[in-house]
Protein backbone atom coordinates (compact mmCIF):
# COMPACT_ATOMS: atom_id res chain seq x y z
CA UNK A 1 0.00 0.00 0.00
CA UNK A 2 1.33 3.24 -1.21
CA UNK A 3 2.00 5.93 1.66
CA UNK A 4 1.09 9.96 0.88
CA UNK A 5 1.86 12.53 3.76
CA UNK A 6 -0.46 15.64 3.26
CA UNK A 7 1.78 18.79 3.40
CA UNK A 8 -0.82 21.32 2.61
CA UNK A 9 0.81 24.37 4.92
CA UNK A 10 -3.08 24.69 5.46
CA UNK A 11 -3.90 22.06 7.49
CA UNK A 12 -0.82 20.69 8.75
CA UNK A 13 0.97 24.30 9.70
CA UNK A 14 0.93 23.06 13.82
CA UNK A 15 3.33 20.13 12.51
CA UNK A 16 5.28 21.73 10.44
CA UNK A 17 6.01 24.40 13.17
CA UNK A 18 7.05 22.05 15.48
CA UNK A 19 9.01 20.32 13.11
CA UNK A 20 11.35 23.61 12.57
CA UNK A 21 10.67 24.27 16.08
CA UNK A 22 12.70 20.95 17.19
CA UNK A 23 14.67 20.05 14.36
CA UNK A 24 12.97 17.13 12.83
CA UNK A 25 13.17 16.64 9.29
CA UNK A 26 10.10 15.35 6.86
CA UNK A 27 12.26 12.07 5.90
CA UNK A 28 12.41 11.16 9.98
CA UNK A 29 8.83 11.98 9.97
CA UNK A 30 8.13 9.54 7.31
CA UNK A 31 10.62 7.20 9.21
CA UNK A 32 8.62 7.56 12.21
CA UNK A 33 5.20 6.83 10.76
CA UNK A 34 6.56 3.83 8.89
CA UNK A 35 8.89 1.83 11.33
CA UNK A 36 8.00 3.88 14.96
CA UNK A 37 5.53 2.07 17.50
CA UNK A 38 1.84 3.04 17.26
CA UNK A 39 -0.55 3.95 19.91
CA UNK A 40 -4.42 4.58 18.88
CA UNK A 41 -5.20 7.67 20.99
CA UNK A 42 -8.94 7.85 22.37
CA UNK A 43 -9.68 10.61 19.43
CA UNK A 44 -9.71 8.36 16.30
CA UNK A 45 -5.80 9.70 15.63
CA UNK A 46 -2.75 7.56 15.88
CA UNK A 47 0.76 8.25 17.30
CA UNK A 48 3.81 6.66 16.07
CA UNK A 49 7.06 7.03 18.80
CA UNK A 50 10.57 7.03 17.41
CA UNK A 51 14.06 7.89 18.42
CA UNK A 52 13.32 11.01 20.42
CA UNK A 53 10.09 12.50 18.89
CA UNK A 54 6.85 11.01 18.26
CA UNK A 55 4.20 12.03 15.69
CA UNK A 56 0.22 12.15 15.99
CA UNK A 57 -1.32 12.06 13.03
CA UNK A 58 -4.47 11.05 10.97
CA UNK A 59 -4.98 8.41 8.91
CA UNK A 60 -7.29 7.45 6.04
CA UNK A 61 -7.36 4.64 3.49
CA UNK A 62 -8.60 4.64 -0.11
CA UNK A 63 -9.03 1.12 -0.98
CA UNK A 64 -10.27 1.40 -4.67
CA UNK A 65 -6.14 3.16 -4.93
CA UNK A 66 -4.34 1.32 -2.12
CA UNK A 67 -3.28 4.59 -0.97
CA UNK A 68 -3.02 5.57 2.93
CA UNK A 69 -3.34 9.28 3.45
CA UNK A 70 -1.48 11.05 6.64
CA UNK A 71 -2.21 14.29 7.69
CA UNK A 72 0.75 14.88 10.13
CA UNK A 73 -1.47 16.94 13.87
CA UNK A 74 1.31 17.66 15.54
CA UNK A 75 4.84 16.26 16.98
CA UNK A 76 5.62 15.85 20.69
CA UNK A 77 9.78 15.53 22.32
CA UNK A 78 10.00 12.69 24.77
């Protein structure tokens, strides 16, 4: 299944602050949501832990594409 991460500045700009913010690049966030350990939160979103950050973020499916969209919430230090 084919893995898209939603940059739109739009609805991700929380993320992508905190990203800058602690010096965590898009690859290791794609690293995280791929390989890290995944919690279900009670909220419907998911958070994947890895190395010394961990990601929430949403997750749908399109089965007629095999495609799993992410739309990154926002990224915690440990």
């Amino acid at each position: 299944m084919e893995l898209k991460i939603n940059w739109n500045h739009r609805r991700c700009k929380h993320a992508i602050e905190r990203m800058w913010l602690r010096g965590v690049s898009a690859d290791e966030v794609k690293d995280a949501i791929i390989k890290g350990n995944k919690v279900k939160q009670n909220s419907g979103l998911i958070e994947a832990f890895f190395r010394f950050f961990s990601v929430v973020y949403d997750e749908q499916i399109v089965m007629n594409k095999e495609i799993r969209k992410i739309f990154p919430v926002t990224l915690k230090l440990w």
